[in-house]
PDB file of N, CA and C in Angstrom:
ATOM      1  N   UNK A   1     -11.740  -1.105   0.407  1.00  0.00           N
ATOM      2  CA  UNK A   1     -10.311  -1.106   0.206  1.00  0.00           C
ATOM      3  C   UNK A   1      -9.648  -0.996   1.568  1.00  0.00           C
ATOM      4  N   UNK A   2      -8.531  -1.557   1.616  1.00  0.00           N
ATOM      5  CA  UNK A   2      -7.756  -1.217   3.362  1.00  0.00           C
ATOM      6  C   UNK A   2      -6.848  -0.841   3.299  1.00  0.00           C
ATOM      7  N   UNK A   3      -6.256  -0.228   4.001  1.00  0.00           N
ATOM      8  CA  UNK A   3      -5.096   0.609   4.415  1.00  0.00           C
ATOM      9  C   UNK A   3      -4.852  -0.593   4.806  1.00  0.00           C
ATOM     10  N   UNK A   4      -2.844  -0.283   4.272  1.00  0.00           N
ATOM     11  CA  UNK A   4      -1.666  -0.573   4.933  1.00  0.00           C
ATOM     12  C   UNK A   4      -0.571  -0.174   4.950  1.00  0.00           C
ATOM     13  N   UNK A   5       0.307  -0.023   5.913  1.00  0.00           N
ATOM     14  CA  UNK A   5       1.549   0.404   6.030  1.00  0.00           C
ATOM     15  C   UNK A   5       2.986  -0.312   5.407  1.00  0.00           C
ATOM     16  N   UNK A   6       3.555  -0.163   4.532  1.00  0.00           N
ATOM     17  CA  UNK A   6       4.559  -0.893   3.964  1.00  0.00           C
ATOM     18  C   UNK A   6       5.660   0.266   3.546  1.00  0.00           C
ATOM     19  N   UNK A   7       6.918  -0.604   3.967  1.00  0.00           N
ATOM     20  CA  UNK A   7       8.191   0.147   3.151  1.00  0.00           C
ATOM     21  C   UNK A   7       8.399  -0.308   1.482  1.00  0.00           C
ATOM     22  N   UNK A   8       8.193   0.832   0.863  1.00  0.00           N
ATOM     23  CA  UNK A   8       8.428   0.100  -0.973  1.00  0.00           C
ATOM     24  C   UNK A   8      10.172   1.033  -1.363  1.00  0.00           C
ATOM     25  N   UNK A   9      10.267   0.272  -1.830  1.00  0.00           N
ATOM     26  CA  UNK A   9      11.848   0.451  -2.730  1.00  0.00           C
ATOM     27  C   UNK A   9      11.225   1.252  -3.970  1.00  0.00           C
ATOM     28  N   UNK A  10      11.575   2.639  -3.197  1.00  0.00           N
ATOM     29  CA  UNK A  10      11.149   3.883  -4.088  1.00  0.00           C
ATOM     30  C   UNK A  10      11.376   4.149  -5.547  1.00  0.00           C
ATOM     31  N   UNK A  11      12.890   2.960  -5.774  1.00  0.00           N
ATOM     32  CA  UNK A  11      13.387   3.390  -7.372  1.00  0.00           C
ATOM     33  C   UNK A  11      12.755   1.895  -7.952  1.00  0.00           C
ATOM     34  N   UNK A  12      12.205   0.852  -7.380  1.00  0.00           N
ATOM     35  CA  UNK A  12      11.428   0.110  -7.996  1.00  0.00           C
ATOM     36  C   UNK A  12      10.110   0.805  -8.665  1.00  0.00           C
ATOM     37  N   UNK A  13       9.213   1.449  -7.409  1.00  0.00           N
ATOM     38  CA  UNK A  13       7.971   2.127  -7.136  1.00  0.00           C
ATOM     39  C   UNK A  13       8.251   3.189  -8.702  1.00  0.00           C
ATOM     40  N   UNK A  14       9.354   3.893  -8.670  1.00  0.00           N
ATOM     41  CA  UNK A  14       8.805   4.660  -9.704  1.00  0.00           C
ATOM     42  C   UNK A  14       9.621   4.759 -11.056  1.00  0.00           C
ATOM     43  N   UNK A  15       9.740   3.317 -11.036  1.00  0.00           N
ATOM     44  CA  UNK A  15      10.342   2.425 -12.462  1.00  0.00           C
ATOM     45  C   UNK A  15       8.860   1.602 -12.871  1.00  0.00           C
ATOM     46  N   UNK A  16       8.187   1.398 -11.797  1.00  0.00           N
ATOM     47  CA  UNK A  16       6.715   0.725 -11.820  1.00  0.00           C
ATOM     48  C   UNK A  16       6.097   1.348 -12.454  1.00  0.00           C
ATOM     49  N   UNK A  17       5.874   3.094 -12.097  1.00  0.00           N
ATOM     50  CA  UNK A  17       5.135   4.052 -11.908  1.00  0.00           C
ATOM     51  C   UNK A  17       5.268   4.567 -13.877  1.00  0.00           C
ATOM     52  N   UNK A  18       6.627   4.677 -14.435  1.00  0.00           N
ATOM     53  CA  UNK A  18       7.077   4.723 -15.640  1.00  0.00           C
ATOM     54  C   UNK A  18       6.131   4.001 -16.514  1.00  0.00           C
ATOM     55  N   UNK A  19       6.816   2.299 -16.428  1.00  0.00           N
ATOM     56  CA  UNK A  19       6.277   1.289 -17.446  1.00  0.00           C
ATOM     57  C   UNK A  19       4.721   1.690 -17.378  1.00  0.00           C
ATOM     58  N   UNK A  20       3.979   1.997 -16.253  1.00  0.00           N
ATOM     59  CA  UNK A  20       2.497   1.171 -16.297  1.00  0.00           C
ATOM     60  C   UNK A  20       1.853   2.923 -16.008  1.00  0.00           C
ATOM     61  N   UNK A  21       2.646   4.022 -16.768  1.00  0.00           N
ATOM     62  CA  UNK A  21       2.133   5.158 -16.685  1.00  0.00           C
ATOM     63  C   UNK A  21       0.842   5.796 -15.809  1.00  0.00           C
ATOM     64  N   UNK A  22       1.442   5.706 -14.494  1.00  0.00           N
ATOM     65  CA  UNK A  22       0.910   5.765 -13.360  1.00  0.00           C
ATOM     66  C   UNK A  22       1.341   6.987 -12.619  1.00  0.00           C
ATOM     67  N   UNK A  23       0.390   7.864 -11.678  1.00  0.00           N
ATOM     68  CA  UNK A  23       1.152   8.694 -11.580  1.00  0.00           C
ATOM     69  C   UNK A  23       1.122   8.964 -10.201  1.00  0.00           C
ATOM     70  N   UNK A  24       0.174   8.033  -9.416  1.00  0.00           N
ATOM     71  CA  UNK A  24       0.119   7.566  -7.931  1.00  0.00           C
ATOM     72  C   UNK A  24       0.878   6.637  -7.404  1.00  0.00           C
ATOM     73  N   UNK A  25       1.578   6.669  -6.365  1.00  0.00           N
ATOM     74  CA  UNK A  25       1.756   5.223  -5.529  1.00  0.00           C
ATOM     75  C   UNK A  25       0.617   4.132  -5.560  1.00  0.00           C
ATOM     76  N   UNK A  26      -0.393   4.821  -4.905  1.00  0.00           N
ATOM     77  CA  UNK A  26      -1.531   4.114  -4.763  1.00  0.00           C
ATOM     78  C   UNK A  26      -2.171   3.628  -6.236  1.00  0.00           C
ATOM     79  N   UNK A  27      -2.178   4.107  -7.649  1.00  0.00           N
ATOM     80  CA  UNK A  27      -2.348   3.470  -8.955  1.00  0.00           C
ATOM     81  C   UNK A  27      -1.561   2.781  -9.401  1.00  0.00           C
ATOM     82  N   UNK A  28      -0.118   3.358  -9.071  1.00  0.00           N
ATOM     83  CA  UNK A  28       0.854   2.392  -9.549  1.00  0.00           C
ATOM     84  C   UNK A  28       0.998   0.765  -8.974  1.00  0.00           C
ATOM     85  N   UNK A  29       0.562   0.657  -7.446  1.00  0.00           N
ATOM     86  CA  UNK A  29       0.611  -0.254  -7.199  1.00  0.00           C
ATOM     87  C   UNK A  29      -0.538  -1.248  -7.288  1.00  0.00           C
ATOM     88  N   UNK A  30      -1.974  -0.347  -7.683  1.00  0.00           N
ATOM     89  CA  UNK A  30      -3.339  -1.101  -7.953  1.00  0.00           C
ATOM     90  C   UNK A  30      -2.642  -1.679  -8.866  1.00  0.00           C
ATOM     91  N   UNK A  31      -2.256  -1.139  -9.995  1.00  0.00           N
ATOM     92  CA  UNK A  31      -2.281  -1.338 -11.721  1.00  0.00           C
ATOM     93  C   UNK A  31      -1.596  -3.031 -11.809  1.00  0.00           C
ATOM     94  N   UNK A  32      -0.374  -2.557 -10.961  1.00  0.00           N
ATOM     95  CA  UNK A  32       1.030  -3.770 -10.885  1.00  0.00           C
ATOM     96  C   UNK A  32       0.348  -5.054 -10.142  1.00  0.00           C
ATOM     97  N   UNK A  33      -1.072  -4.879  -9.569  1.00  0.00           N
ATOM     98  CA  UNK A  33      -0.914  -5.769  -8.737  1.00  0.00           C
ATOM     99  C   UNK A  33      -2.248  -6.707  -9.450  1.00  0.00           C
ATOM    100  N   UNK A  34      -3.175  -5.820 -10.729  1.00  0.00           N
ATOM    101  CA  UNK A  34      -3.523  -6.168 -11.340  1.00  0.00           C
ATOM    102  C   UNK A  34      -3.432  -6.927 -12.716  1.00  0.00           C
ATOM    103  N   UNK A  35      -2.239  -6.014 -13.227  1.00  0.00           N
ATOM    104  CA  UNK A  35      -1.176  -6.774 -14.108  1.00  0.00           C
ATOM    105  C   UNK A  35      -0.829  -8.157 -13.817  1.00  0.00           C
ATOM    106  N   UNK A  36       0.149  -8.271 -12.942  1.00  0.00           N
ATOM    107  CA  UNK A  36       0.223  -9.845 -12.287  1.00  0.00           C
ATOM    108  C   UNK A  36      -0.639 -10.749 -12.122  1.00  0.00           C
ATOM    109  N   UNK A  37      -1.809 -10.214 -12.085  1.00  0.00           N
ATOM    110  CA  UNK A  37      -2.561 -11.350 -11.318  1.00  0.00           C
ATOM    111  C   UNK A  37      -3.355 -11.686 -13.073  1.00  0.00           C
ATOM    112  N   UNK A  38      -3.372 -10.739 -14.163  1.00  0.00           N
ATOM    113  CA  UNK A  38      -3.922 -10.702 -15.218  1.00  0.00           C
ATOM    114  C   UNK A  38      -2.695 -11.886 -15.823  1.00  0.00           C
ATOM    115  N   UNK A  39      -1.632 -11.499 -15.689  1.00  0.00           N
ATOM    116  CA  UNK A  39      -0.066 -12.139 -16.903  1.00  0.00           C
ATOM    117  C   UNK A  39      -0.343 -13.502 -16.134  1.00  0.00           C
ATOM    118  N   UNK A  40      -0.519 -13.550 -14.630  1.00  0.00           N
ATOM    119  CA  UNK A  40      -0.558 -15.106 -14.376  1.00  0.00           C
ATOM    120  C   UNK A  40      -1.720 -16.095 -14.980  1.00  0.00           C
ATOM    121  N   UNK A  41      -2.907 -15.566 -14.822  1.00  0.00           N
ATOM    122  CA  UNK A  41      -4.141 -16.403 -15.900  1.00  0.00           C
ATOM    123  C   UNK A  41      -3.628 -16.532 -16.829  1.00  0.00           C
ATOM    124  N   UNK A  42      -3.393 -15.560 -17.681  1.00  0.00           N
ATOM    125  CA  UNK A  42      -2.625 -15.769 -19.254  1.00  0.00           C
ATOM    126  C   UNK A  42      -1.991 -16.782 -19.342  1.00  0.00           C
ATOM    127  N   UNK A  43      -1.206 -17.135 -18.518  1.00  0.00           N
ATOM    128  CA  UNK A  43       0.074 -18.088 -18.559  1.00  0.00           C
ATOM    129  C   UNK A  43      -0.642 -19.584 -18.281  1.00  0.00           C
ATOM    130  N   UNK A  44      -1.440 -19.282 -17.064  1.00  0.00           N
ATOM    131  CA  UNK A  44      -2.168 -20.414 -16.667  1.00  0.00           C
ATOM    132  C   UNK A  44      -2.986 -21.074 -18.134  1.00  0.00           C
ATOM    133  N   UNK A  45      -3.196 -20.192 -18.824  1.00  0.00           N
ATOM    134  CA  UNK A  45      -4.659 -20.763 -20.068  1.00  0.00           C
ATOM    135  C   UNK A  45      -3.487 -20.819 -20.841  1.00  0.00           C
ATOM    136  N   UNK A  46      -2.263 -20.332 -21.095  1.00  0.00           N
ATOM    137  CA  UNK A  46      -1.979 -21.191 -22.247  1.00  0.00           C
ATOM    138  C   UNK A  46      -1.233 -22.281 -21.578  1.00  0.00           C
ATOM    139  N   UNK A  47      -1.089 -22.623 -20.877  1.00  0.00           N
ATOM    140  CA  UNK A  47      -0.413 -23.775 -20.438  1.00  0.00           C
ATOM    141  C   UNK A  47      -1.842 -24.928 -20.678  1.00  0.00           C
ATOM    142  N   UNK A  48      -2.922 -24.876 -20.352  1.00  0.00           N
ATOM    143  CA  UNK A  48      -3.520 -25.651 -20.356  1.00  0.00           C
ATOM    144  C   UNK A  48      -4.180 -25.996 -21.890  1.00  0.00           C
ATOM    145  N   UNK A  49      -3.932 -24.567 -22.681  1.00  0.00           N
ATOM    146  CA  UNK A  49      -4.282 -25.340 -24.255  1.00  0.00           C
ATOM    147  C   UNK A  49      -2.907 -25.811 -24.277  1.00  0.00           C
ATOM    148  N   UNK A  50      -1.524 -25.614 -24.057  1.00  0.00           N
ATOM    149  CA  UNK A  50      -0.395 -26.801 -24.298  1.00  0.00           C
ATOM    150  C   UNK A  50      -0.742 -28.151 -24.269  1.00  0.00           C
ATOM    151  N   UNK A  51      -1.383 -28.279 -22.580  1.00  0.00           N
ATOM    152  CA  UNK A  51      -1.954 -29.471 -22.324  1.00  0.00           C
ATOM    153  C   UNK A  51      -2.867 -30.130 -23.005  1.00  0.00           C
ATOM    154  N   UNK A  52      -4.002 -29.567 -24.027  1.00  0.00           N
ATOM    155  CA  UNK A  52      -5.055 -30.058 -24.478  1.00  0.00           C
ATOM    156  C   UNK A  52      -4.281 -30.264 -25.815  1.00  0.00           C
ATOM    157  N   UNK A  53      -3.512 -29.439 -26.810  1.00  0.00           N
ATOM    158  CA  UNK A  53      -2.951 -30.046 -27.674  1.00  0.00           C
ATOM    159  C   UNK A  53      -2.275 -31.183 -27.499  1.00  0.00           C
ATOM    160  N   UNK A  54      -1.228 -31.348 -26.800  1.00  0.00           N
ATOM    161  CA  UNK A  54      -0.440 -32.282 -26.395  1.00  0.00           C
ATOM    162  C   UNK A  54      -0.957 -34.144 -25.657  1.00  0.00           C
ATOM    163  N   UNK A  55      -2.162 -33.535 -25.269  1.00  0.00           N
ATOM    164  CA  UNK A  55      -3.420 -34.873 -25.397  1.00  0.00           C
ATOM    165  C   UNK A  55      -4.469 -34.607 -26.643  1.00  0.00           C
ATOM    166  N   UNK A  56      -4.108 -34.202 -27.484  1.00  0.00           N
ATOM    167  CA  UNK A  56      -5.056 -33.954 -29.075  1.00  0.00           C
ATOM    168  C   UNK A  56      -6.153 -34.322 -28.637  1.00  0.00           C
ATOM    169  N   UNK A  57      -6.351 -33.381 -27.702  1.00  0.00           N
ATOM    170  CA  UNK A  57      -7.852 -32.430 -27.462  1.00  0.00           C
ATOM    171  C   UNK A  57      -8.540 -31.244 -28.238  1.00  0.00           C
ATOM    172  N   UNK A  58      -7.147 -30.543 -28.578  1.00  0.00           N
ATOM    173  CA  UNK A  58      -7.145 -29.484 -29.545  1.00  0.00           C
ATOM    174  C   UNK A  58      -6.231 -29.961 -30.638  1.00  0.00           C
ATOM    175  N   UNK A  59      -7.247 -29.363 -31.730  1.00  0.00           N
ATOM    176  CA  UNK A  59      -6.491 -29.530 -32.810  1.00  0.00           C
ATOM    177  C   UNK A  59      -5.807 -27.690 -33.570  1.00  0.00           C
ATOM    178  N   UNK A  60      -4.526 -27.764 -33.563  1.00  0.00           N
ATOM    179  CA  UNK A  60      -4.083 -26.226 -33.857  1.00  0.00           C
ATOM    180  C   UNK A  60      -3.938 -25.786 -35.154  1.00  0.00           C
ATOM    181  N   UNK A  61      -4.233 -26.929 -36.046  1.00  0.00           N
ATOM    182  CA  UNK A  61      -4.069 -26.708 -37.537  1.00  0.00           C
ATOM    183  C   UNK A  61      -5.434 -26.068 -37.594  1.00  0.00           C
ATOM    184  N   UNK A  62      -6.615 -26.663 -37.378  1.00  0.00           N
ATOM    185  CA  UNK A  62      -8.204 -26.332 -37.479  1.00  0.00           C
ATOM    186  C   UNK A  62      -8.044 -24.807 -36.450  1.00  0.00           C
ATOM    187  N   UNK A  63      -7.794 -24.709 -35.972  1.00  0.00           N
ATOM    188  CA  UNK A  63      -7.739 -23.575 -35.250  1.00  0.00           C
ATOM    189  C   UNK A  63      -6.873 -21.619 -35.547  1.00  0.00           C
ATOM    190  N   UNK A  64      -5.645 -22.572 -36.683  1.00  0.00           N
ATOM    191  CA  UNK A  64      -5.150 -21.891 -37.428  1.00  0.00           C
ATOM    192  C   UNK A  64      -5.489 -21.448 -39.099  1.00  0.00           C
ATOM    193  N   UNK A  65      -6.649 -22.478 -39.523  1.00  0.00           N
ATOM    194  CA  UNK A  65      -7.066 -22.427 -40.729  1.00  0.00           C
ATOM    195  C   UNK A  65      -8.069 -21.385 -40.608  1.00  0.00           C
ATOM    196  N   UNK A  66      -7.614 -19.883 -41.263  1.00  0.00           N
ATOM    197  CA  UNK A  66      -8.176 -18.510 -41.745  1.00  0.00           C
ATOM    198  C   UNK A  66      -9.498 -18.388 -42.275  1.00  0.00           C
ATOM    199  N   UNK A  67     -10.013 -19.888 -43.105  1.00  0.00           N
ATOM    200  CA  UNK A  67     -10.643 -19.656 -43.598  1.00  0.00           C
ATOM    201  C   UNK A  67     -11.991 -20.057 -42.954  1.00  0.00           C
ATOM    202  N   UNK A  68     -11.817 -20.829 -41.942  1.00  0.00           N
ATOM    203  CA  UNK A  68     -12.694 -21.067 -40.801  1.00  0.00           C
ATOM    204  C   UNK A  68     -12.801 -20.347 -39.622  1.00  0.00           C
ATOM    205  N   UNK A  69     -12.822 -19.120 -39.860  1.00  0.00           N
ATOM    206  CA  UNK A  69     -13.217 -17.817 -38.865  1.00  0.00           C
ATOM    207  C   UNK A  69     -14.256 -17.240 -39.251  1.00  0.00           C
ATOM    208  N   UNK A  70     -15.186 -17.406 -38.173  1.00  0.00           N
ATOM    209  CA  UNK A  70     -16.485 -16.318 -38.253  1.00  0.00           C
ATOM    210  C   UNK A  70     -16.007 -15.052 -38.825  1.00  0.00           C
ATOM    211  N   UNK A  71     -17.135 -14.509 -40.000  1.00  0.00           N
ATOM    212  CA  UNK A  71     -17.057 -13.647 -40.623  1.00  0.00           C
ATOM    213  C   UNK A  71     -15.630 -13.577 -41.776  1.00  0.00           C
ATOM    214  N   UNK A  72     -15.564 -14.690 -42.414  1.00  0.00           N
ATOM    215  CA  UNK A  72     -14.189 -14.873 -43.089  1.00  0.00           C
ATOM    216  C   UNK A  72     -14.533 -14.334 -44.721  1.00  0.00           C
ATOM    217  N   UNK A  73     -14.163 -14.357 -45.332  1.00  0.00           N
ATOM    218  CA  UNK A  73     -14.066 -14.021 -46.908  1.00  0.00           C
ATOM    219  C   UNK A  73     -15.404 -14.919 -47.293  1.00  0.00           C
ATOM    220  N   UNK A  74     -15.856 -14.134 -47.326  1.00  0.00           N
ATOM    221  CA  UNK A  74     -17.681 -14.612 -48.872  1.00  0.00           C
ATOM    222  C   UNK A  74     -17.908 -14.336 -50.025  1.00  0.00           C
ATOM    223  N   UNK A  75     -18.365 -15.273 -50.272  1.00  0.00           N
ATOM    224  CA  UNK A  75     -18.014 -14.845 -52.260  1.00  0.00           C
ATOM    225  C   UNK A  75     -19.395 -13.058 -52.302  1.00  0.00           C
ATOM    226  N   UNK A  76     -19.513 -12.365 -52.607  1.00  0.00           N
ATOM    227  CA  UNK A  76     -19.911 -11.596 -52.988  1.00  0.00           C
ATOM    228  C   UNK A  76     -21.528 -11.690 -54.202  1.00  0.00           C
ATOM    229  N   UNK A  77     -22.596 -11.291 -53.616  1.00  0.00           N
ATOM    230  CA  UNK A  77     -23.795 -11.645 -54.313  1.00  0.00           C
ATOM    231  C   UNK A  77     -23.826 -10.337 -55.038  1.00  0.00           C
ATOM    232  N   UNK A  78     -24.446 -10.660 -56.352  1.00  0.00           N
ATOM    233  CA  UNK A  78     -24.755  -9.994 -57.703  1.00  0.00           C
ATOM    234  C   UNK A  78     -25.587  -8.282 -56.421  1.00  0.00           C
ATOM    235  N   UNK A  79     -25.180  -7.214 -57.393  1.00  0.00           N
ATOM    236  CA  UNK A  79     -26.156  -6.054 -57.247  1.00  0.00           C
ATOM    237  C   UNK A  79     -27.820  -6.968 -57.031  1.00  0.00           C
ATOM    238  N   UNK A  80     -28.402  -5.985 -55.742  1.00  0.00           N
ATOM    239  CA  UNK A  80     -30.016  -6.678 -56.453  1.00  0.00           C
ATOM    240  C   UNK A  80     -29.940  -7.791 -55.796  1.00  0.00           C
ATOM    241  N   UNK A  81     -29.020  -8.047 -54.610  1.00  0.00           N
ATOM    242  CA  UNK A  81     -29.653  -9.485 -54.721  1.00  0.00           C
ATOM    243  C   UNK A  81     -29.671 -10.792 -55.533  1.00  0.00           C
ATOM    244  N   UNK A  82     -30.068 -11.709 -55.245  1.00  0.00           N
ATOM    245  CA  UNK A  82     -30.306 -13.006 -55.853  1.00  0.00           C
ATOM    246  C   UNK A  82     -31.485 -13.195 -56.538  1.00  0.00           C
ATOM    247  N   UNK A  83     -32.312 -12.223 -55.953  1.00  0.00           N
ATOM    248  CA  UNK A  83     -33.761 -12.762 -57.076  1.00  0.00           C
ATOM    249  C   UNK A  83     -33.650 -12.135 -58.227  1.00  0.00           C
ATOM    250  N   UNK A  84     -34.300 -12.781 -59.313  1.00  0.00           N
ATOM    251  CA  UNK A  84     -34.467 -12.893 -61.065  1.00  0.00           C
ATOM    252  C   UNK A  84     -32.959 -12.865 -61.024  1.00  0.00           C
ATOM    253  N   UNK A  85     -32.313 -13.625 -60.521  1.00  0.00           N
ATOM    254  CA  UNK A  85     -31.216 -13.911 -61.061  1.00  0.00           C
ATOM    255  C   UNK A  85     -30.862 -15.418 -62.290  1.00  0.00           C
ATOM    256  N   UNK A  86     -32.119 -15.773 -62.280  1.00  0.00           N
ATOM    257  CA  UNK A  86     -31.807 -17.166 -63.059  1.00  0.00           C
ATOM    258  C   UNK A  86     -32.296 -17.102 -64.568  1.00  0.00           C
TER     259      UNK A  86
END
């Protein structure tokens, strides 16, 4: 990690320090600087499924259909199992 010297705008710093319940300079400004760099990917990946829908690469109906999610609603097998069930 490195040291540096900077002037911060103290009522920013601990309006920062509030939202992202921080109780260091030095956490508050890890946290914020991790945040950002986290909200910008975010933004970046959905922009690019925009892009893949918008060239129907992705399809969002199939993607929104509930019933095609791993681990979704199964019909329920008899007590016992399936065997001598016939």
């Amino acid at each position: 990690m490195s040291r540096t010297v900077i002037d911060l705008d103290d009522e920013a710093l601990e309006a920062a320090a509030i939202e992202l319940g921080t109780k260091t300079k030095r956490d508050t400004i890890n946290t914020a600087l991790r945040e950002v760099t986290a909200r910008y990917r975010r933004l970046r990946a959905l922009e690019e499924a925009r892009q893949l829908v918008a060239d129907g690469a992705l399809d969002m109906d199939i993607l929104l259909d509930k019933r095609k999610y791993r681990g979704g609603v199964r019909e329920a097998e008899p007590i016992g199992g399936t065997e001598g069930a016939e």
